[in-house]
Protein backbone atom coordinates (compact mmCIF):
# COMPACT_ATOMS: atom_id res chain seq x y z
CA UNK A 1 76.03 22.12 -14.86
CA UNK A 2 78.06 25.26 -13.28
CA UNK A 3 80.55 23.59 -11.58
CA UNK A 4 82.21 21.01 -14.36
CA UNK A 5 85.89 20.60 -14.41
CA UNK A 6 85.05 21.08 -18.35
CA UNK A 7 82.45 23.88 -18.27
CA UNK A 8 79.50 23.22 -21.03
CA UNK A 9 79.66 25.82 -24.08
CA UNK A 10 75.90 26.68 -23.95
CA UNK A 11 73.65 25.70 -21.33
CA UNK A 12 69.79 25.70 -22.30
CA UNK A 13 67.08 25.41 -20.12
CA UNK A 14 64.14 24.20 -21.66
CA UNK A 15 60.42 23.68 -20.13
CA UNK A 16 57.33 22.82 -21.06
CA UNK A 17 55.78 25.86 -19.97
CA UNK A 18 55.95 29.89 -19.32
CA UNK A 19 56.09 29.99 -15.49
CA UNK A 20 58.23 33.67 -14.65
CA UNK A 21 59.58 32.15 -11.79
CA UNK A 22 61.90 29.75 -13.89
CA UNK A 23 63.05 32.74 -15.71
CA UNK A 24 63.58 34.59 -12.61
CA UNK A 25 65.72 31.81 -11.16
CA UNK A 26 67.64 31.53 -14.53
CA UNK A 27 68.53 35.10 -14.06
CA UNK A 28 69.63 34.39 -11.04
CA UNK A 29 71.62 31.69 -11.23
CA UNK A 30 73.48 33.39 -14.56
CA UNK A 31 74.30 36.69 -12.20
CA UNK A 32 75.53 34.79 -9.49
CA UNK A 33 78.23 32.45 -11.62
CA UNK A 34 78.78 35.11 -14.28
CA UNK A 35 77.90 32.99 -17.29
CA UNK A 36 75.20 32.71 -20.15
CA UNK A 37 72.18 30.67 -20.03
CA UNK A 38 69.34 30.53 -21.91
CA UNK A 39 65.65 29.54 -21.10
CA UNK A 40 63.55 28.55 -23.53
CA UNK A 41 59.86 28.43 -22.66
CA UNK A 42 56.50 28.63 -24.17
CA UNK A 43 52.86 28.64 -22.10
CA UNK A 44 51.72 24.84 -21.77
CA UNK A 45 49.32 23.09 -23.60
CA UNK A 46 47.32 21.56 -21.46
CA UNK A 47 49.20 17.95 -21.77
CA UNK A 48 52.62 16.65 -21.64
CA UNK A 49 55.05 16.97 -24.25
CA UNK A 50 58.51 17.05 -22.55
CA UNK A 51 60.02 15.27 -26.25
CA UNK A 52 58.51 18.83 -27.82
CA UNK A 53 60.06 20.62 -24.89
CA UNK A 54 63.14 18.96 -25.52
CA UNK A 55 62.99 19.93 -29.53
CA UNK A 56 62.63 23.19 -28.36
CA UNK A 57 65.90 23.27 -27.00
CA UNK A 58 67.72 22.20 -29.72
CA UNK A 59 65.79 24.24 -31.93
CA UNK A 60 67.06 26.89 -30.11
CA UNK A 61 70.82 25.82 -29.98
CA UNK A 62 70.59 25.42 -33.69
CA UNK A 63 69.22 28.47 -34.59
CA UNK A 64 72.19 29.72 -32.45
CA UNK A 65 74.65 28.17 -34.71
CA UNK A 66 75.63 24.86 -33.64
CA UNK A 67 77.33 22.80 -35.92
CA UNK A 68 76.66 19.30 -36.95
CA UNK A 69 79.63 17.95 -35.08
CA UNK A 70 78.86 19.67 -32.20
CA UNK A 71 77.06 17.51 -29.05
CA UNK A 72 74.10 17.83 -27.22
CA UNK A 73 73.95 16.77 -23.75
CA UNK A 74 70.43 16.26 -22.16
CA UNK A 75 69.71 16.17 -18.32
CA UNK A 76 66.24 16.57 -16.57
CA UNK A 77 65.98 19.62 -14.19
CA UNK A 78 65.65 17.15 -10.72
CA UNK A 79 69.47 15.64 -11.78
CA UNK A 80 72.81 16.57 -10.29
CA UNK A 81 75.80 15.57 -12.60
CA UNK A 82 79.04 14.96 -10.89
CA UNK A 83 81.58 17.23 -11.94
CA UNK A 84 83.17 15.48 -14.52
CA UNK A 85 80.10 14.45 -16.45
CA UNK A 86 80.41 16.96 -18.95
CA UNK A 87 84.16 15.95 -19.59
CA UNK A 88 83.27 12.83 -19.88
CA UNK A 89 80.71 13.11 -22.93
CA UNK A 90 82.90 15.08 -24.50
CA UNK A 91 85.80 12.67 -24.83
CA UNK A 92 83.91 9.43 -25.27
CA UNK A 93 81.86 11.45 -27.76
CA UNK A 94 84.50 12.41 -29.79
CA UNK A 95 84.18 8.36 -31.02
CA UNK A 96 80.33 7.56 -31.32
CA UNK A 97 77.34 9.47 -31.45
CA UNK A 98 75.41 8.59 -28.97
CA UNK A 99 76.45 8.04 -25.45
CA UNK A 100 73.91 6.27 -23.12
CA UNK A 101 74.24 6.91 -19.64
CA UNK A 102 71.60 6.86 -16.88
CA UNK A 103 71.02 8.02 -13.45
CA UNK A 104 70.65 7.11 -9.62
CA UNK A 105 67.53 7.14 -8.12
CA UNK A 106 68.22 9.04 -4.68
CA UNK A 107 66.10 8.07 -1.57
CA UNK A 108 63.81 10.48 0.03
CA UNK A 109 66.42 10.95 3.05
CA UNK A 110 69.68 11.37 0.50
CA UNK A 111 67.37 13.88 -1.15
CA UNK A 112 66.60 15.71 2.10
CA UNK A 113 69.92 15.43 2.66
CA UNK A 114 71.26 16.86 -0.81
CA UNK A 115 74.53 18.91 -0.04
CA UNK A 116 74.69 22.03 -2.54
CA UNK A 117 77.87 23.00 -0.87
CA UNK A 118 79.18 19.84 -2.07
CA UNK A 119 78.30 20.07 -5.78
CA UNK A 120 79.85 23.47 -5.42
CA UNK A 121 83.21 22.33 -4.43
CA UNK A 122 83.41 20.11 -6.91
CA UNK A 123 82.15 16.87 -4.74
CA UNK A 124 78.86 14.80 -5.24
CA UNK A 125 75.68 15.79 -3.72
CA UNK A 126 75.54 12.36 -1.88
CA UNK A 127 77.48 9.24 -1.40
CA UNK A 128 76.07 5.92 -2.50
CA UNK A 129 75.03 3.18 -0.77
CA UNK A 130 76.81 -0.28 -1.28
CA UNK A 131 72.94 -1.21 -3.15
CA UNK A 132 73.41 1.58 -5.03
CA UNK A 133 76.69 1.32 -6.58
CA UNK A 134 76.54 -2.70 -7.27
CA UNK A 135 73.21 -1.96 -8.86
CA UNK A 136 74.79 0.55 -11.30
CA UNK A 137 77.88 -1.44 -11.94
CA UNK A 138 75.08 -4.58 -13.45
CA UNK A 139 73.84 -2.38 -15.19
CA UNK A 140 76.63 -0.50 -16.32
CA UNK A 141 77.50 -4.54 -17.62
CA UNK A 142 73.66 -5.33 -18.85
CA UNK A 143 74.13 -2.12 -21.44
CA UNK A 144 77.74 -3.33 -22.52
CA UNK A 145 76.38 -6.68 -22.83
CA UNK A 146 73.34 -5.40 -24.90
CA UNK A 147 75.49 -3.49 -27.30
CA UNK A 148 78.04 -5.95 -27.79
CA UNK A 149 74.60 -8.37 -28.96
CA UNK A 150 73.12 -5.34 -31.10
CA UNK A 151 76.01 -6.53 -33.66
CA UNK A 152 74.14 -9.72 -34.10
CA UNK A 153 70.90 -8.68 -34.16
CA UNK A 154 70.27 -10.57 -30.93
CA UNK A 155 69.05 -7.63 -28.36
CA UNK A 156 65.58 -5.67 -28.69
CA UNK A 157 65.87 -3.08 -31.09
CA UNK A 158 65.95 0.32 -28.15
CA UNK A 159 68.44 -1.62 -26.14
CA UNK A 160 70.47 -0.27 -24.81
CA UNK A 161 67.70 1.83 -23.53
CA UNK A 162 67.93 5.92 -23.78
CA UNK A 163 67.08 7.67 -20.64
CA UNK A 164 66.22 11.08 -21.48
CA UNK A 165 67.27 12.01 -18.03
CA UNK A 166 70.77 11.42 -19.02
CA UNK A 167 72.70 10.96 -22.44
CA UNK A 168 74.19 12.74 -25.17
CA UNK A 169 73.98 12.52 -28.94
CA UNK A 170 75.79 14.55 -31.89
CA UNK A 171 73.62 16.91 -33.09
CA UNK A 172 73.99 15.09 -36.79
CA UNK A 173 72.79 12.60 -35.65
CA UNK A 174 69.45 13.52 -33.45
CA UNK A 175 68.68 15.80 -36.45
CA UNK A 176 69.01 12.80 -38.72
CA UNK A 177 65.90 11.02 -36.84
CA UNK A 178 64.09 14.45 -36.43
CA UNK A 179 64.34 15.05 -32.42
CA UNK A 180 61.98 13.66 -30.60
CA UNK A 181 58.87 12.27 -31.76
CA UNK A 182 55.92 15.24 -30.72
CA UNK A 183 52.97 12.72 -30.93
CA UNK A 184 54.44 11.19 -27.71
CA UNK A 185 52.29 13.15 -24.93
CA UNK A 186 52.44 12.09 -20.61
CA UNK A 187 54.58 9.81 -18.84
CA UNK A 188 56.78 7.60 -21.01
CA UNK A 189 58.37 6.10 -23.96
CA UNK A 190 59.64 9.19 -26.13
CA UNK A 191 63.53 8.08 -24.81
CA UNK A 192 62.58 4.18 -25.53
CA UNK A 193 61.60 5.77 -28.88
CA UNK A 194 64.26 8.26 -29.36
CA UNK A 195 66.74 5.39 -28.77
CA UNK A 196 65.17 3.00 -30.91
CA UNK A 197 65.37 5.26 -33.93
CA UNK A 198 68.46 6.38 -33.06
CA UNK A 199 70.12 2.93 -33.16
CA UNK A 200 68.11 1.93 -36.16
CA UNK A 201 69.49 5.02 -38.11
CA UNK A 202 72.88 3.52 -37.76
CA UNK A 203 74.20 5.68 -34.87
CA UNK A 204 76.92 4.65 -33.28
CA UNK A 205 76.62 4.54 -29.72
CA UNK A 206 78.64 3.64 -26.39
CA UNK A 207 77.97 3.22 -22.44
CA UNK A 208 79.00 5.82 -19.84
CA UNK A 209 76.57 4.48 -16.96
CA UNK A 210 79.43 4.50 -14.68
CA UNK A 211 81.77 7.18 -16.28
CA UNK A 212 79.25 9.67 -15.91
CA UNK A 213 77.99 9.44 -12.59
CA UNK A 214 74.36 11.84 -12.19
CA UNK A 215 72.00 11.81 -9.28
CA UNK A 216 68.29 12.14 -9.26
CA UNK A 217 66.35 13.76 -6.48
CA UNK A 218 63.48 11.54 -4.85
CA UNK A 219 60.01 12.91 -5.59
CA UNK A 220 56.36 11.41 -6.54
CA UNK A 221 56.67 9.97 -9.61
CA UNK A 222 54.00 10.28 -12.47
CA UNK A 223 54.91 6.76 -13.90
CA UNK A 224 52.03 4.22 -13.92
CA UNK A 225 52.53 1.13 -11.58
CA UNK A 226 52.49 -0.73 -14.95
CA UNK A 227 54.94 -0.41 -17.70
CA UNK A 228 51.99 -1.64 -20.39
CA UNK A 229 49.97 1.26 -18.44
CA UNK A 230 51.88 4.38 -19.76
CA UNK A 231 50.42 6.76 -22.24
CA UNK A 232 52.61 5.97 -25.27
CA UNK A 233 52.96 2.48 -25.10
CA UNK A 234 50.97 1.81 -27.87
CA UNK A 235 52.82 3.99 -30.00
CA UNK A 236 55.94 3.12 -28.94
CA UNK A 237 54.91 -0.82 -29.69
CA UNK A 238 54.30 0.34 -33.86
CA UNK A 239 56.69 -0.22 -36.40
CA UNK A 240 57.46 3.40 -37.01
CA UNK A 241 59.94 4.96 -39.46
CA UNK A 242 63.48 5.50 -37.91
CA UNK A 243 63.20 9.30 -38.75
CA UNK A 244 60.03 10.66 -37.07
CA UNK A 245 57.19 12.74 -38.71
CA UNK A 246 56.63 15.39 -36.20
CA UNK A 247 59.75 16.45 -34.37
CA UNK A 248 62.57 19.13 -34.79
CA UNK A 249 60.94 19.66 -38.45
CA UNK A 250 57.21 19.94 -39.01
CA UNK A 251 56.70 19.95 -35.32
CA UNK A 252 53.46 19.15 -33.49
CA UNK A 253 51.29 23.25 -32.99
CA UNK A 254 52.16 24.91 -29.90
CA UNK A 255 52.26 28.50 -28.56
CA UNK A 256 55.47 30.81 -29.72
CA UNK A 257 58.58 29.52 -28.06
CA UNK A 258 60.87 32.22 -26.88
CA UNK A 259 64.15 32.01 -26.08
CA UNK A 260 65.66 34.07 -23.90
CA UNK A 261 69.56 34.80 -23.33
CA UNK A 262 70.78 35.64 -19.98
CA UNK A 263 74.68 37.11 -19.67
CA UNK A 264 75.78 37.69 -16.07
CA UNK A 265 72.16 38.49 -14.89
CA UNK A 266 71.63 40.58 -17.52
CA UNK A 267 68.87 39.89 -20.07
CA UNK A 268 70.62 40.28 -23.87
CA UNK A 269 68.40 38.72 -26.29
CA UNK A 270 64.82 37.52 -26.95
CA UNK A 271 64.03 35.94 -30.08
CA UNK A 272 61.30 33.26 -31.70
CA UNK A 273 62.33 29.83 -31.66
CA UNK A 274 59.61 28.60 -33.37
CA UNK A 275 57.07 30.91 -34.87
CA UNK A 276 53.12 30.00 -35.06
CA UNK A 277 52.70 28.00 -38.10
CA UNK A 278 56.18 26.90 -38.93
CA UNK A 279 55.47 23.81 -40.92
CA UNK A 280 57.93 21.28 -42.94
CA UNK A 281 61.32 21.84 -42.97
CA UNK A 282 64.44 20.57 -45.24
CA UNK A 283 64.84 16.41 -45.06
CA UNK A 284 61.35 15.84 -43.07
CA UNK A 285 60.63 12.78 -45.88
CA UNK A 286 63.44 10.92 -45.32
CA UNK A 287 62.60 7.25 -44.20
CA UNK A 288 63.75 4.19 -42.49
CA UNK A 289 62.19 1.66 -40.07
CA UNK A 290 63.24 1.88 -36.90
C-alpha cells in the first residue's frame, strides 16, 4: 500500500493476534517510508476469527474519526496491489458502495520469484501468464453478468461474491450491516456472508476485477478440499438477518484490542479499541433478511 500513485489516508494493519514481531515490522516499515500506520492487535483466542480481526480495524478507524462517506479498503497481508489500486477504489467508489474486486492466485515459482524492487518503482510484482489474464477477464465478465441479473432477482443472493482479500465498501454502508459477522470462526464464508448482507441491505455495488489488478502470494492453503467442508457453511446456508448480531456493535468477547499509531518509526499513540466488556452499541436491532 506504500507505493500508490494515490497514497491511502490511513493504513491499518489488523491481526488476529499479539505477535511483537508484526509490530516491530510495522515500525519498520513506517520509519523507512516516513508515513503513519497503525497496527491493531489483540492476543488470539485460540480459533479463527479473521471477520472479528477485520471489525477491529474499522473499529479502530472509526474511533479515529472517519466519516460515513469515507471508504474502507480491505486487503489480506499475503496481497500485492498494483499501484493504482487505491486510485481506482476511490474513483469508482465515489458512485456505489461497494466495489468487488478479487485477486490472482500466484504460482509457487511467481511467488519465489516476487520482485519487491518492482512494486517499489511503481511496476507489478509479476507478470501474468496468458491463463492468468483470460481467466480474470471471464471472470471480470461472470461478476458483470451477475450484477446486471441481481436487478431481476435472477442470480444467488452473495453474487457477485465478496472476497475479503480484496474490495472496498463505504463505511455507511458496512456499518449499516454491522461488520462482519463474529460467530463466523476458521476457514470460510464470512466474505460470502458479508456480501450477501451487504447486497441485501440495498448497497449499491460495482466490479473492479480487472481495474484493480492485486496479486496473491502462493502458500498452503487452510481451505478444505470441499466447499460443503468449511467451518461456516452451515451458517452461512441460514436465512440470517441482513444486519448481523455480533459484529462492529455487540461484538463476539475477546482480549483488549490495542491500537497502536506509528509516525515515521516513532511510536505516538496507544489506545483501547475495544475495552473488555463493551456490549451493545447504537442501531444493533435493526433488521432485514439478507
Amino acid at each position: 500500500m506504500a507505493f500508490q500513485d494515490l497514497p491511502a489516508a490511513e493504513v491499518i494493519v489488523s491481526c488476529d493476534n499479539d505477535q511483537p514481531e508484526i509490530a516491530a515490522v510495522v515500525r519498520e516499515c513506517s520509519a523507512e517510508l516516513g508515513r503513519a500506520i497503525v497496527v491493531v492487535q489483540r492476543a488470539f483466542t485460540g480459533e479463527c476469527r479473521v471477520g472479528q480481526a477485520r471489525n477491529n480495524g474499522l473499529r479502530a478507524l472509526v474511533s479515529a474519526g472517519a466519516e460515513l462517506t469515507d471508504r474502507v479498503l480491505y486487503l489480506d497481508g499475503d496481497c500485492s496491489p498494483s499501484s493504482s489500486v487505491v486510485r481506482v477504489h476511490g474513483h469508482r467508489g465515489e458512485r456505489v458502495d461497494l466495489l468487488v474486486g478479487f485477486r490472482v492466485e500466484l504460482t509457487p515459482e511467481q511467488t519465489e520469484a516476487f520482485d519487491e524492487g518492482a512494486v517499489r518503482a511503481g511496476r507489478d510484482a509479476a507478470i501474468l501468464t496468458p491463463e492468468q489474464a483470460r481467466a480474470l477477464a471471464r471472470r471480470d465478465r461472470r461478476y458483470r453478468r451477475q450484477l446486471f441479473l441481481r436487478r431481476f432477482g435472477l442470480v444467488k443472493r452473495h453474487k457477485p461474491k465478496v472476497l475479503s482479500a480484496h474490495f472496498s465498501v463505504g463505511v455507511g454502508a458496512i456499518l449499516r450491516v454491522n461488520g462482519f459477522d463474529e460467530e463466523f470462526t476458521g476457514w470460510g464464508q464470512e466474505d460470502d456472508d458479508v456480501g450477501r448482507r451487504l447486497h441485501g441491505s440495498g448497497a449499491s455495488a460495482g466490479v473492479v476485477v480487472r481495474e484493480a489488478l492485486v496479486l496473491h502470494q502462493w502458500h498452503p492453503t487452510r481451505a478444505p478440499g470441499v466447499w460443503k467442508e468449511s467451518a461456516g457453511v452451515e451458517r452461512f446456508r441460514r436465512r440470517l438477518p441482513w444486519r448481523c448480531a455480533r459484529g462492529v456493535t455487540d461484538p463476539i468477547e475477546q482480549p483488549p484490542v490495542t491500537a497502536r499509531r506509528f509516525e515515521g518509526g516513532i511510536e505516538v499513540n496507544c489506545r483501547e479499541v475495544l475495552p473488555p466488556g463493551h456490549r451493545r452499541g447504537d442501531g444493533a436491532d435493526a433488521q432485514g433478511i439478507a
